[in-house]
Protein backbone atom coordinates (compact mmCIF):
# COMPACT_ATOMS: atom_id res chain seq x y z
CA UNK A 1 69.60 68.42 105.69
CA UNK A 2 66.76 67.01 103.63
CA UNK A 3 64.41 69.29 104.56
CA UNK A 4 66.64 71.90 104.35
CA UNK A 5 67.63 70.95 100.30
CA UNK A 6 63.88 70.59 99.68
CA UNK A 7 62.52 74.12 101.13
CA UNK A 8 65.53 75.88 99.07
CA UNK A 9 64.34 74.24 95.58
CA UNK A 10 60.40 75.00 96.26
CA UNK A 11 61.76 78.73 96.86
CA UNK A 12 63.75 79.14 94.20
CA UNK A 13 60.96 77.67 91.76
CA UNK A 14 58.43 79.33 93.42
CA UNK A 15 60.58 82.60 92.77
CA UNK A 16 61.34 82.05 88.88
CA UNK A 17 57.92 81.25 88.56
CA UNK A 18 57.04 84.85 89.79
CA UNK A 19 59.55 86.63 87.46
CA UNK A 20 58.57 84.53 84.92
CA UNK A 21 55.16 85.95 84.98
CA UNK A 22 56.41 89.47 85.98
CA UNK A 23 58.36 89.31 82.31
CA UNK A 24 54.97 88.27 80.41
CA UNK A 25 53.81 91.22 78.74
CA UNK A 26 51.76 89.55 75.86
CA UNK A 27 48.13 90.49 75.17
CA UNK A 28 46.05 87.52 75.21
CA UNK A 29 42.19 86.53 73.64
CA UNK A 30 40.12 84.45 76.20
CA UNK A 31 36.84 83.37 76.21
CA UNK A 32 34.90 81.20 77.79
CA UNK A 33 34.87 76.87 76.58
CA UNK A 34 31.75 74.46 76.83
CA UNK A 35 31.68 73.04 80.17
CA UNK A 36 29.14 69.57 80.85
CA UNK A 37 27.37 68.92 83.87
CA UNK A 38 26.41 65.09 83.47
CA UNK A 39 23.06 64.04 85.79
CA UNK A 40 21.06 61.00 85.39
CA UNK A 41 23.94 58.41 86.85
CA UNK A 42 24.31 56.67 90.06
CA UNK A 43 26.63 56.36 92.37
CA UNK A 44 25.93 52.47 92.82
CA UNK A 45 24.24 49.91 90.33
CA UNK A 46 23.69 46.34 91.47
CA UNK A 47 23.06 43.23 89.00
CA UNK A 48 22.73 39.90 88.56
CA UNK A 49 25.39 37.80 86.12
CA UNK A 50 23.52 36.19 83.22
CA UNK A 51 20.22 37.93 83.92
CA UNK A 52 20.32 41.32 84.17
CA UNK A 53 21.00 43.96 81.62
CA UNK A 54 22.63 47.71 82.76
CA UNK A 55 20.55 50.28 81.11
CA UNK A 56 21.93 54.04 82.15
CA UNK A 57 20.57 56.89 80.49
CA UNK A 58 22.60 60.10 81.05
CA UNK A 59 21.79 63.55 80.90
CA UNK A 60 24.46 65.88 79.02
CA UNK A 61 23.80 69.69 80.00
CA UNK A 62 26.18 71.74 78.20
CA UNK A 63 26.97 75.57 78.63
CA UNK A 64 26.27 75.73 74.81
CA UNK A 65 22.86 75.01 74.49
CA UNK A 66 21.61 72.92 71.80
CA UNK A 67 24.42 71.10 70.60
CA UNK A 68 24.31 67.94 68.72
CA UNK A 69 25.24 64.53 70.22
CA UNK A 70 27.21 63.92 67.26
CA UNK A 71 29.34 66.84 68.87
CA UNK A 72 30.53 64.18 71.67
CA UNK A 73 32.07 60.93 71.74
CA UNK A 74 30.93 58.83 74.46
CA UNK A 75 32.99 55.91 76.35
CA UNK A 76 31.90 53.62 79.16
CA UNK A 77 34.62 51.93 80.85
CA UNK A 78 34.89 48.99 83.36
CA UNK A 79 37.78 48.57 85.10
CA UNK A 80 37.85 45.34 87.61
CA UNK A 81 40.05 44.56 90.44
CA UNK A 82 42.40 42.24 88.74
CA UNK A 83 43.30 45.30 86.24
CA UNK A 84 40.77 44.38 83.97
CA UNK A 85 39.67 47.17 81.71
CA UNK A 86 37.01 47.18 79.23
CA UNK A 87 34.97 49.64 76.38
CA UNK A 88 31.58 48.28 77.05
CA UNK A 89 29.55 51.17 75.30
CA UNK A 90 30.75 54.08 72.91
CA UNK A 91 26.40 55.92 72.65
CA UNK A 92 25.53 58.05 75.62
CA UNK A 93 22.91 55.91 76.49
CA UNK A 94 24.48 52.30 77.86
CA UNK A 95 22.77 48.95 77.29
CA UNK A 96 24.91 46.35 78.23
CA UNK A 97 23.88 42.49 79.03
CA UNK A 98 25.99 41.61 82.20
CA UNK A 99 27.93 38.52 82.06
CA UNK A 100 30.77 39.11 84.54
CA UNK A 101 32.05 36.95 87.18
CA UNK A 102 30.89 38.59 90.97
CA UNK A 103 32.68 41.48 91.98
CA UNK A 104 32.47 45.23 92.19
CA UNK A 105 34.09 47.07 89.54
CA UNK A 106 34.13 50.58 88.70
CA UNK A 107 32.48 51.76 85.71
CA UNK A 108 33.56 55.24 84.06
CA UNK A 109 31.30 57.61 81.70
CA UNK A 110 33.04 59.91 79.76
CA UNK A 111 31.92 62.36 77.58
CA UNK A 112 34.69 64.77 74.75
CA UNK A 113 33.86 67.60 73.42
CA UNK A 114 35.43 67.01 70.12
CA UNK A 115 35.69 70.95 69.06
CA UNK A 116 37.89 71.41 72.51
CA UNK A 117 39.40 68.14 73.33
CA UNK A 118 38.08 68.45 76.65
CA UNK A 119 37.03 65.77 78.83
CA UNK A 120 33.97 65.27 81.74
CA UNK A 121 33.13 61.91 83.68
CA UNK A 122 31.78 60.52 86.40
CA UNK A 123 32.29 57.29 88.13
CA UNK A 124 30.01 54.30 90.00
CA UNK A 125 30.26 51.31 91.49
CA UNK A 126 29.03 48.37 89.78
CA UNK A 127 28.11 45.74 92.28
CA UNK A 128 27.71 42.10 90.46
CA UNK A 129 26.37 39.34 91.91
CA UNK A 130 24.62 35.95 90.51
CA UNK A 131 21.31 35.02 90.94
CA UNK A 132 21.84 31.23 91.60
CA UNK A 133 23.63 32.20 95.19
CA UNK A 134 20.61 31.88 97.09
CA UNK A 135 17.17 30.41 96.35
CA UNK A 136 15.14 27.13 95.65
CA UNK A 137 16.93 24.75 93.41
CA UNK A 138 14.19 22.85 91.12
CA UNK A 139 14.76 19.75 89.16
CA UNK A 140 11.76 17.61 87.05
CA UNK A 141 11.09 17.53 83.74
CA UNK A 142 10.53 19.15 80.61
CA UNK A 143 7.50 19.29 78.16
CA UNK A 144 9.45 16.78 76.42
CA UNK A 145 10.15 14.67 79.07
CA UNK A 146 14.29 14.98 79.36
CA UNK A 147 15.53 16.23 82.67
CA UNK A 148 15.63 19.74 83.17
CA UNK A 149 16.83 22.06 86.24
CA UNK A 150 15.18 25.88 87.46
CA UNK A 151 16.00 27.97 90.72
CA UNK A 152 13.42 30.31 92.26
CA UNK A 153 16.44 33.06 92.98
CA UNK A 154 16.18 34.95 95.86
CA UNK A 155 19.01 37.18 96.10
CA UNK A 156 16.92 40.34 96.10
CA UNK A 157 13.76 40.25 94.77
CA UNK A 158 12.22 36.96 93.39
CA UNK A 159 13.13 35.21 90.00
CA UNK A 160 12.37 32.38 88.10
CA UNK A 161 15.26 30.95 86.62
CA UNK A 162 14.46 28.33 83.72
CA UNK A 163 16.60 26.31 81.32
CA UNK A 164 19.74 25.76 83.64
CA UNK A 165 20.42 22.68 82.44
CA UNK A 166 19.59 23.09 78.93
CA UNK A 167 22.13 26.02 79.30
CA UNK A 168 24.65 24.17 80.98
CA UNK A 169 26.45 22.74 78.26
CA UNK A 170 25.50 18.99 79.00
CA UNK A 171 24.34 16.29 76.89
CA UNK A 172 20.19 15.88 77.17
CA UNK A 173 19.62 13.98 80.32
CA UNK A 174 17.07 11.70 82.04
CA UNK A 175 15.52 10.49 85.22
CA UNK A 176 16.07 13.42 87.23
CA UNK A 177 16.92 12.97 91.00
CA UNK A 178 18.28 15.92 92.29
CA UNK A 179 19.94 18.89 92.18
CA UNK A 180 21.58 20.65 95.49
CA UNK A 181 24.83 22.94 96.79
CA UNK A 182 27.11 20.40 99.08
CA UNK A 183 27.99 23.28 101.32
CA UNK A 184 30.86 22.34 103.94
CA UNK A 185 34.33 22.86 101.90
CA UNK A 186 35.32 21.85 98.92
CA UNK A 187 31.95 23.13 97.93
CA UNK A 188 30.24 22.05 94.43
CA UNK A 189 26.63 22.47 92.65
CA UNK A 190 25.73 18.62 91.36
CA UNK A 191 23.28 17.97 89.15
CA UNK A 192 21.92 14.88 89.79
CA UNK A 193 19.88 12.45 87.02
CA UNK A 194 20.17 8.47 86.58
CA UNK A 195 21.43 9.06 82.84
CA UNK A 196 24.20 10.83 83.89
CA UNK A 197 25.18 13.41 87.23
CA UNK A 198 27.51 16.17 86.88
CA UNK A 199 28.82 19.33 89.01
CA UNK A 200 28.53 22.62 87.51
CA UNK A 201 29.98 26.16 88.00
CA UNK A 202 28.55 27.43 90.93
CA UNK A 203 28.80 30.96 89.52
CA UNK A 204 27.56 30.57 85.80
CA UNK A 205 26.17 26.96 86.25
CA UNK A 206 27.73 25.78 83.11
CA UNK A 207 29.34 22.78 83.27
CA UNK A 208 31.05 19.40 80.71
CA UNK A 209 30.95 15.81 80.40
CA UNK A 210 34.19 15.80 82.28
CA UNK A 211 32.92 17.01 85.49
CA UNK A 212 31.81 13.69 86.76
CA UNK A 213 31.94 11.83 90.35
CA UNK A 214 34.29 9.14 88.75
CA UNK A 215 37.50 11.82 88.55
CA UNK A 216 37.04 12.13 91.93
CA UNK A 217 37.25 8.35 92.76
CA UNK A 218 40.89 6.86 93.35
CA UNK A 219 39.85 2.99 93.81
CA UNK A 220 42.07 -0.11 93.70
CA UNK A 221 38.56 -2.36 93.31
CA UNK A 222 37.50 -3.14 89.32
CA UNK A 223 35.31 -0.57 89.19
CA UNK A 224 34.34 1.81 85.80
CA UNK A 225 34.57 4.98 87.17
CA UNK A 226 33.21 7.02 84.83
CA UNK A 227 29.85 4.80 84.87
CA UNK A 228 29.43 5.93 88.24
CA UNK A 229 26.77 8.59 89.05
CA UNK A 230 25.71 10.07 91.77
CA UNK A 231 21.90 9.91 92.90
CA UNK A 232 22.47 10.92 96.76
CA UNK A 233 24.92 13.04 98.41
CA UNK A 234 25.19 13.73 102.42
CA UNK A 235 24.78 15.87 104.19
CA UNK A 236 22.26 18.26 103.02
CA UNK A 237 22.10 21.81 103.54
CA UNK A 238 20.68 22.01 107.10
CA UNK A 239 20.96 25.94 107.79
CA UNK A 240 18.88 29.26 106.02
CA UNK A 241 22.69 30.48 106.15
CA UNK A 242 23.73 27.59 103.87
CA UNK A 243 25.39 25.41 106.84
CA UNK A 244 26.02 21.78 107.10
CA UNK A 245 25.81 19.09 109.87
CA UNK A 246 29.56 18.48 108.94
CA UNK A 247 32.00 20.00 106.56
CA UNK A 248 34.76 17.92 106.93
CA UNK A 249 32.38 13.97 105.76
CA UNK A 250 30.96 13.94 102.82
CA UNK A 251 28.79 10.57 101.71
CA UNK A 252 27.93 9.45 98.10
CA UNK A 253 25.58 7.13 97.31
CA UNK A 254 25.59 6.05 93.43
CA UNK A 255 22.62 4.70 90.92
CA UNK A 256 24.31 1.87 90.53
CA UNK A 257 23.92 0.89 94.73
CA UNK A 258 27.51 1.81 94.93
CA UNK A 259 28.46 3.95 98.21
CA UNK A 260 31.61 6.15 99.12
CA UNK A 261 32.78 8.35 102.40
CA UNK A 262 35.19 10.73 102.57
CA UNK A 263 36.53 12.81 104.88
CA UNK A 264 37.92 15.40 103.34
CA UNK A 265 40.35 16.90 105.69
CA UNK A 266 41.80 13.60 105.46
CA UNK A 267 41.99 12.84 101.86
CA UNK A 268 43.30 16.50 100.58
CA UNK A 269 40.19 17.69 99.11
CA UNK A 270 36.45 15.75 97.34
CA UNK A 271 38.31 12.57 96.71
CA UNK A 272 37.07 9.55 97.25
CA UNK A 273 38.57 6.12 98.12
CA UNK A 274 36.85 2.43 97.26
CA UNK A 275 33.54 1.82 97.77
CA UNK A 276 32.17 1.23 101.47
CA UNK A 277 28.87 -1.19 100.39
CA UNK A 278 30.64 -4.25 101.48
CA UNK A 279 31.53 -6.19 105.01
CA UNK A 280 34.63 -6.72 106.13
CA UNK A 281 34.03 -10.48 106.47
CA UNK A 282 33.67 -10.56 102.65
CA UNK A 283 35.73 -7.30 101.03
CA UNK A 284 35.95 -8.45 97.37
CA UNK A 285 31.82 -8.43 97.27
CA UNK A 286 29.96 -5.35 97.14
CA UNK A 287 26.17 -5.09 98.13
CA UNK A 288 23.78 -3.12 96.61
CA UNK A 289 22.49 -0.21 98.64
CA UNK A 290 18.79 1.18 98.14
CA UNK A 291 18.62 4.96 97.23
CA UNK A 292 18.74 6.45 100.91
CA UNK A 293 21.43 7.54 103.20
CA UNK A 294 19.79 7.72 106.60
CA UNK A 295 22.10 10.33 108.85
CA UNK A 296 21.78 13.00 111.40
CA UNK A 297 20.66 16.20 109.43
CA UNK A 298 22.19 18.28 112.94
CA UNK A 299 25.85 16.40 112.92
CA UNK A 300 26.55 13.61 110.49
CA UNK A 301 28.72 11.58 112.24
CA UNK A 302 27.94 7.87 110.79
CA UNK A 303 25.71 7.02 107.98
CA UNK A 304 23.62 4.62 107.27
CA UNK A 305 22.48 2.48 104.11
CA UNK A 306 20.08 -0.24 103.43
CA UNK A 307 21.41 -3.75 101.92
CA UNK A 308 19.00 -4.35 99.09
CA UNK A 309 20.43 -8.00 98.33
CA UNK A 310 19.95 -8.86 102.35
CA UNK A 311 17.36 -6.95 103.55
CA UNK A 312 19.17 -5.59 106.39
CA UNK A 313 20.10 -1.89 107.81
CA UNK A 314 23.93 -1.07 107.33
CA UNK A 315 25.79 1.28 109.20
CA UNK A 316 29.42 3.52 108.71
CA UNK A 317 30.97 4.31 112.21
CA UNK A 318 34.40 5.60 112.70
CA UNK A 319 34.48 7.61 109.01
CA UNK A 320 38.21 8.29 107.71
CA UNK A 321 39.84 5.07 108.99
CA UNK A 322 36.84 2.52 108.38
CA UNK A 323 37.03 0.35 105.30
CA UNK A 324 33.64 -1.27 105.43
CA UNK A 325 30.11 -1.29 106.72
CA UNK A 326 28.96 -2.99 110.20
CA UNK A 327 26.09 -5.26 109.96
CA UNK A 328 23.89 -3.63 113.00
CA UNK A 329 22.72 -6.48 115.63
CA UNK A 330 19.22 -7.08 116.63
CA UNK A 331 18.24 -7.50 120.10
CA UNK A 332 14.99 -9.52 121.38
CA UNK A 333 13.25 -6.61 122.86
CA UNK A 334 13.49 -4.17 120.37
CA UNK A 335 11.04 -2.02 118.84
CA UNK A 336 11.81 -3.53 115.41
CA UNK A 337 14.82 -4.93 113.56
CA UNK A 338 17.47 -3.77 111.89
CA UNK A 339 17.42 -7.17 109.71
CA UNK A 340 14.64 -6.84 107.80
CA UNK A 341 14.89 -10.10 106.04
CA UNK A 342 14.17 -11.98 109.55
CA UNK A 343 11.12 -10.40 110.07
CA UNK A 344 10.08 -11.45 106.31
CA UNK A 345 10.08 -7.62 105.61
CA UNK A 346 11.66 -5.23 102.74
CA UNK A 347 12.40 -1.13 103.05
CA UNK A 348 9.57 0.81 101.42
CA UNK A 349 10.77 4.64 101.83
CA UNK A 350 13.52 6.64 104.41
CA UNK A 351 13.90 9.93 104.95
CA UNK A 352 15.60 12.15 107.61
CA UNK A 353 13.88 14.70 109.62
CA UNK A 354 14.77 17.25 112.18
CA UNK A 355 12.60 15.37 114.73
CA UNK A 356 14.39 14.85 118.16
CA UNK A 357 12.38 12.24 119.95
CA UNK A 358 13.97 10.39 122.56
CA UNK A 359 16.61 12.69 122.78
CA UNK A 360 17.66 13.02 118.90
CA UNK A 361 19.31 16.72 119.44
CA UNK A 362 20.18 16.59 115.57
CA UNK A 363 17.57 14.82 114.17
CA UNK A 364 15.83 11.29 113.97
CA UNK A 365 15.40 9.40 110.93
CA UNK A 366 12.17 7.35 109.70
CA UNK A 367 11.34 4.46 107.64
CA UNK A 368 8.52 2.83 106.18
CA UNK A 369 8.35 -1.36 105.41
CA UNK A 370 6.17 -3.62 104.27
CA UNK A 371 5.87 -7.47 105.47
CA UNK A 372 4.43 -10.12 102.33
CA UNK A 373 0.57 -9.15 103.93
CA UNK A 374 1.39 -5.74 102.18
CA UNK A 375 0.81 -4.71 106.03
CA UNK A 376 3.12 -1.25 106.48
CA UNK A 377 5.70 -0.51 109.43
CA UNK A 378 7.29 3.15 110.41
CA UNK A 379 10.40 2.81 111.83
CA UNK A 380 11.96 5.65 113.98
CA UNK A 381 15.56 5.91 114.74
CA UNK A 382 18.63 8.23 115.37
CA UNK A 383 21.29 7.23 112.87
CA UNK A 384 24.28 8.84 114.66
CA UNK A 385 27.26 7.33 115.99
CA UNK A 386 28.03 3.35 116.14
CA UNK A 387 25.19 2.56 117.66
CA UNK A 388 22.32 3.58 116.17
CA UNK A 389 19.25 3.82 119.08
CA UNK A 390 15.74 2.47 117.54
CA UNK A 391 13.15 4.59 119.19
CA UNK A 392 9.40 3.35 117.94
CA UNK A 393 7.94 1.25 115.47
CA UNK A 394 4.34 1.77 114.40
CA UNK A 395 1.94 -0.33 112.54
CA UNK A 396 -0.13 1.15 109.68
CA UNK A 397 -3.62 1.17 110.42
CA UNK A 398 -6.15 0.44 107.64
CA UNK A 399 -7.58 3.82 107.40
CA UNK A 400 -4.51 4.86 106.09
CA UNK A 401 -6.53 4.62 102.57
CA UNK A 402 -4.25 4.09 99.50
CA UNK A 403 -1.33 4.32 101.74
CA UNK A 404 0.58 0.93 100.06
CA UNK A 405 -0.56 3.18 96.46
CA UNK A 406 1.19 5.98 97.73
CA UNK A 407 3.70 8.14 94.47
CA UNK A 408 4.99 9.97 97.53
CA UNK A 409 5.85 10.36 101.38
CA UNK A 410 6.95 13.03 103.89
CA UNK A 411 7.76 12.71 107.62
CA UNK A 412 6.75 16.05 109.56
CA UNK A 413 9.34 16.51 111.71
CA UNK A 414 7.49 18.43 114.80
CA UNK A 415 4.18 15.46 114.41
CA UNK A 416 3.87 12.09 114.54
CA UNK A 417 2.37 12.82 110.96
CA UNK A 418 3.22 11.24 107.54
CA UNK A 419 1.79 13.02 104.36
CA UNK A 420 1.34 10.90 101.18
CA UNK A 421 -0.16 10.88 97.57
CA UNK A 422 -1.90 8.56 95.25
CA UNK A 423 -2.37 10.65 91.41
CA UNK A 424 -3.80 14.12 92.43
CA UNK A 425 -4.89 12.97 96.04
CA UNK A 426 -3.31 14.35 99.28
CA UNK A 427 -3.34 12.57 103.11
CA UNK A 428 -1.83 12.96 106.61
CA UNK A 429 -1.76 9.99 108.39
CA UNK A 430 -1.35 10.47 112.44
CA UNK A 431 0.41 7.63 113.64
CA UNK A 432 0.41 8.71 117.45
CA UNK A 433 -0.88 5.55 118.92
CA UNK A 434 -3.95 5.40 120.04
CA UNK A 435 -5.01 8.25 118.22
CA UNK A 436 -4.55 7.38 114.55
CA UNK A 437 -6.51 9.57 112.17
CA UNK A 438 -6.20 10.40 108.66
CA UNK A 439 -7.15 13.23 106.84
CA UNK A 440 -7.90 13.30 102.96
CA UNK A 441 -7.57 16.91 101.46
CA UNK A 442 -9.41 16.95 98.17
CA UNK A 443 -8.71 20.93 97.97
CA UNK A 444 -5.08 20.76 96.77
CA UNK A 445 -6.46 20.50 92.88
CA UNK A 446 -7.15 17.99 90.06
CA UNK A 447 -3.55 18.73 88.62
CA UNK A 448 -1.56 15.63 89.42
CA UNK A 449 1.27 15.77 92.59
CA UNK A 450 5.03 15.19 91.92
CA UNK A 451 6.22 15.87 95.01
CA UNK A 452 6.23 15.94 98.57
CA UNK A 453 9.10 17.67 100.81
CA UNK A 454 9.12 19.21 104.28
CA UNK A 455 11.26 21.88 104.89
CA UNK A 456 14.91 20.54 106.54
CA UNK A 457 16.95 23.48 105.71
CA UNK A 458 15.47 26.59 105.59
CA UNK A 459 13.50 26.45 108.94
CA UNK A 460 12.47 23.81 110.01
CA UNK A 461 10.63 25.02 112.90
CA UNK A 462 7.43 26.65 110.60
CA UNK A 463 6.65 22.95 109.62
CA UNK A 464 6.25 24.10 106.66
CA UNK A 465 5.33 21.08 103.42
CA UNK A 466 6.07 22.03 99.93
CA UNK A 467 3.66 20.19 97.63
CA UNK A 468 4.58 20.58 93.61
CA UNK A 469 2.06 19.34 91.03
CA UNK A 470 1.76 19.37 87.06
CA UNK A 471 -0.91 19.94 84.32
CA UNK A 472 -0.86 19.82 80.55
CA UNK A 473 -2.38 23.42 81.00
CA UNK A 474 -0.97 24.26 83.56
CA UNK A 475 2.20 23.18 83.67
CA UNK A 476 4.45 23.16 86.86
CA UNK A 477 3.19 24.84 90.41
CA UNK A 478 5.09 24.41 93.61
CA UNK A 479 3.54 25.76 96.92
CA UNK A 480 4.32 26.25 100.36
CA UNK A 481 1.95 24.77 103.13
CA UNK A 482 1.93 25.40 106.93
CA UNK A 483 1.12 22.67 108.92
CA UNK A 484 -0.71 23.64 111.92
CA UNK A 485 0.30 22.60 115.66
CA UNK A 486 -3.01 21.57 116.91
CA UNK A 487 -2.97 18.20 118.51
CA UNK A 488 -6.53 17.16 117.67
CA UNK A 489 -6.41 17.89 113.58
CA UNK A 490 -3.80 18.59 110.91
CA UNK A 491 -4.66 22.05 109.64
CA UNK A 492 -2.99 22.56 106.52
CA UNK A 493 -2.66 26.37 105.70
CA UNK A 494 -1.35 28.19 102.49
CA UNK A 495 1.59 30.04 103.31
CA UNK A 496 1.90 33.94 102.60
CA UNK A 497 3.74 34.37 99.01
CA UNK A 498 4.12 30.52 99.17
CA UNK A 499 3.01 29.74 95.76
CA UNK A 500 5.10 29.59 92.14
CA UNK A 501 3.98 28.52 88.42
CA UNK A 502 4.68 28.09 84.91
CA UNK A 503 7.39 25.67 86.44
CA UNK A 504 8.93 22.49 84.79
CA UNK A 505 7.82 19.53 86.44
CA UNK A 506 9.16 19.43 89.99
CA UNK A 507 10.22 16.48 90.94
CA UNK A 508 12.83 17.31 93.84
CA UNK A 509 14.25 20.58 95.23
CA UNK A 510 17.01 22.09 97.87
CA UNK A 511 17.76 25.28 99.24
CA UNK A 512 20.93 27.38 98.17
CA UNK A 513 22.54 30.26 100.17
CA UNK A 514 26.06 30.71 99.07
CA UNK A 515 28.11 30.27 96.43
C-alpha cells in the first residue's frame, strides 16, 4: 500500500510538472555567469599544535578574466568533530597559527562572487597532532641558571622544542631532576625539580601550582602534603612504543626521602596511600630513602630503596596489600651485603639496566659503594620479587683514575663496563675480572659533561650512551654514542644523525611515544 501511495504522488507531480512547463510561453534573456575553478589546495594538511602555522595559498581562475579580488569575499571554515565551527581567515590567502587540541577537522574555502551571489569551495582534511607525543624529553638549565625543560620532537621530521617550562605557566624553578611520560594508565607528563615538581598537560604542556604529587596523597600520617615533591617515579618507559614494565604499580620516591606505591587498579586511579619508608617493627618512624628506586626495568614487581639513616638495602614485596618495607637479610656467603652499615660501607650511585646476568630476563640492577678507605664496590643484583638474588660484587681497581671524582656514572647494560666523568673527561672502566682495563677518551671535547645515560627505552640492544655537555659558547650539545661489542676494547663510535645543539644544559632526559 505504501509503495503503491508513493508511486501515485511522484506521477502525478512528475505530470503537473510537465504541463506546467508545456503552459510556459515566456521569452526569456540568458547568458552565461562567472564560474571559479579553485587550484592550489590540498586534499590533506598535517600540523603540529603550538608549532606550526597553516599557510594555503589558493588559486582563483574565473571565467571572467581579470577580475579584482575585491570582487570576492573569502571564508575559511573549520568545523571539528564535537560540532565545533570556526571563521579562521576571511583573505584568500590563509595564515593561521595552529593551536588546536589533536584531531582531524575539516577545513572549508569558500569563495562569493559578490555581483552573483554565487558560491564555490572546496574542502580538506586538517590532520592535527602535537609535537611533544614522541621524542627526547630534555631537562637542565638555563643561561640563568633556573630549571628549564626542551624535547627533541620526533613526530615527523626533527624539532627542537625550547622554553617548555618557561611556557608552562609555573613559577621559576630550580634543581632540575627530571622530566618523563609515566606511561601505564592513568598516564601524566611530570616535571620534576627539587624546588618544586609538577604534572603538565600532556597535549599543550601547560600546567599550575595546583598540579602537585600532594593532591594525589590520601595519608593518615602528619605529613604536609603539598611540601612533597617528586624527584623519582617508577617505572620508566621501557619500550620505543612507549610501554611499561607494569601499568597497574606505580612508585614515587620524594626529595624529601619520602616513598609511596600504588597500585592503581587497586586504589581507583594515581592515588597514593601513606608513605612506605618505614618497618613494620617501628610504623610511626619514617626513614629516609637515598634518591634511587632500584626495580626491574622488564616487570616491576617489587622495588627497592636504600635506608640513608641505616645504611642498609630496603625492599617492597607484595605491592597493594603491604604497609611497609622488609629489611633484606644477609647471608655469610654472599657476594656482598645488603646491610651496608656492617660492612662499614655507604651507597655511592644505583641505576637499573637491561642487563640479564644470571638469569635477570627483565633486567639487573647495579650499585656502586664506598668503604672509609674511599676503596669502591659494584654491586649487581635483580631487584624483582621478595627476594632479591645478589649476583656479583666487584672491587674497583686503582686504574680506575678519578673514579671516587667521578660528576657522573652509567652501567652498559650488554658489558661489564661502567662509563664515568670528572669536568670535561670521559672513561670506561671494564670490570670483568681478571681483565680490568680502562679507557680515557680525551676526544669527546673541552666543553664540560653534564650527563651520562645509556639507552633503557628506546633500544636497548644498540648499546647506545648519550653523553650531553655545555659551553659558555657553545651552549648545550647532546650526542648519541655506539658502544662497540668487541671483547678486547671499548670502541666508542658516533652514531649516524646522533648529535643536537644550541640546547639548554642537559642534565637528564627520557623518551616519549604517546600522549
Amino acid at each position: 500500500m505504501t509503495r503503491y501511495f508513493s508511486s501515485f504522488i511522484f506521477g502525478l507531480s512528475a505530470l503537473l510538472l510537465t504541463v506546467s512547463c508545456s503552459k510556459d510561453l515566456g521569452n526569456y534573456d540568458y547568458h552565461d555567469i562567472n564560474e571559479l575553478a579553485i587550484t592550489g589546495v590540498e586534499s590533506t594538511y598535517s600540523v603540529l599544535t603550538g608549532v606550526d602555522t597553516l599557510h594555503i595559498e589558493p588559486e582563483i581562475a574565473a571565467t571572467e578574466a581579470d577580475q579584482p579580488d575585491e570582487r570576492y569575499d573569502y571564508f575559511w571554515i573549520l568545523r571539528g568533530s564535537n560540532q565545533f565551527v570556526d571563521t579562521v581567515g576571511t583573505e584568500r590567502a590563509l595564515d593561521y597559527p595552529i593551536d588546536l587540541a589533536p584531531e582531524t577537522f575539516t577545513l572549508h574555502f569558500r569563495t562569493v562572487d559578490k555581483q552573483t551571489g554565487v558560491a564555490w569551495w572546496t574542502n580538506s582534511d586538517l590532520v592535527v597532532g602535537t609535537p611533544y607525543s614522541r621524542g627526547l624529553l630534555l631537562i637542565g638549565e638555563n643561561e640563568q641558571g633556573q630549571a628549564e625543560a626542551e624535547m627533541i620532537s620526533m613526530v615527523s621530521d626533527t624539532l627542537h622544542i625550547p622554553n617548555i617550562l618557561s611556557n608552562s605557566g609555573l613559577p621559576a624553578l630550580t634543581d632540575p631532576v627530571g622530566f618523563l611520560h609515566t606511561g601505564g594508565y592513568y598516564v601524566k607528563m611530570w616535571v620534576l625539580t627539587r624546588s618544586g615538581s609538577y604534572y603538565l598537560d600532556r597535549m599543550t604542556m601547560k600546567s599550575t601550582p595546583a598540579n602537585q604529587f600532594g593532591s594525589l596523597v590520601y595519608t593518615t600520617d602528619p605529613i604536609q602534603t603539598e611540601t612533597l615533591d617528586p624527584i623519582v617515579i617508577a617505572p620508566q618507559i621501557g619500550s620505543e612504543a612507549g610501554a611499561t614494565g607494569q601499568t597497574w604499580i606505580r612508585a614515587v620516591l620524594c626529595s624529601d626521602g619520602s616513598v609511596f606505591v600504588s597500585y592503581t587498579l587497586l586504589n581507583g586511579g594515581d592515588f597514593y596511600p601513606n608513605p612506605m619508608n618505614r618497618t613494620s617493627d617501628d610504623p610511626d618512624r619514617l626513614l629516609k630513602a637515598a634518591p634511587y628506586l632500584l626495580y626491574s626495568i622488564g616487570s616491576l614487581n617489587a622495588v627497592m630503596w636504600y635506608d640513608s639513616e641505616n645504611e642498609r638495602f630496603m625492599n617492597i614485596s607484595n605491592i597493594g596489600l603491604s604497609t611497609s618495607s622488609t629489611v633484606l637479610t644477609d647471608g655469610a656467603s654472599d657476594p656482598f651485603p645488603w646491610n651496608q652499615a656492617a660492612a662499614g660501607r655507604i651507597l655511592v650511585y644505583a641505576e637499573n639496566t637491561r642487563n640479564t646476568d644470571g638469569g635477570s630476563v627483565n633486567g639487573n640492577s647495579f650499585a656502586i659503594t664506598k668503604d672509609g678507605n674511599n676503596r669502591h664496590y659494584i654491586y649487581k643484583f635483580y631487584a624483582n620479587g621478595a627476594n632479591p638474588a645478589k649476583h656479583a660484587a666487584y672491587t674497583v681497581l686503582p686504574m680506575a683514575t678519578d673514579f671516587d671524582k667521578a660528576d657522573f656514572y652509567a652501567f652498559s647494560s650488554n658489558r661489564t663496563v661502567v662509563f664515568y666523568s670528572v669536568g670535561n673527561k670521559l672513561y670506561a672502566y671494564d670490570y670483568n675480572p681478571g681483565n680490568e682495563r680502562i679507557y680515557p677518551y680525551p676526544t669527546i671535547g673541552t666543553d664540560e659533561i653534564t650527563m651520562l645515560k645509556f639507552d633503557t627505552q628506546i633500544d636497548h640492544l644498540t648499546n647506545s650512551l648519550y653523553i650531553a655537555t655545555y659551553g659558555a659558547g657553545t651552549k648545550g650539545t647532546l650526542r648519541r654514542f655506539i658502544v662497540g661489542s668487541n671483547p678486547n676494547v671499548v670502541e666508542l663510535t658516533p652514531a649516524e644523525n646522533g648529535e643536537w645543539n644550541n640546547l639548554i644544559n642537559v642534565t637528564n632526559m627520557s623518551w616519549r611515544a604517546a600522549n
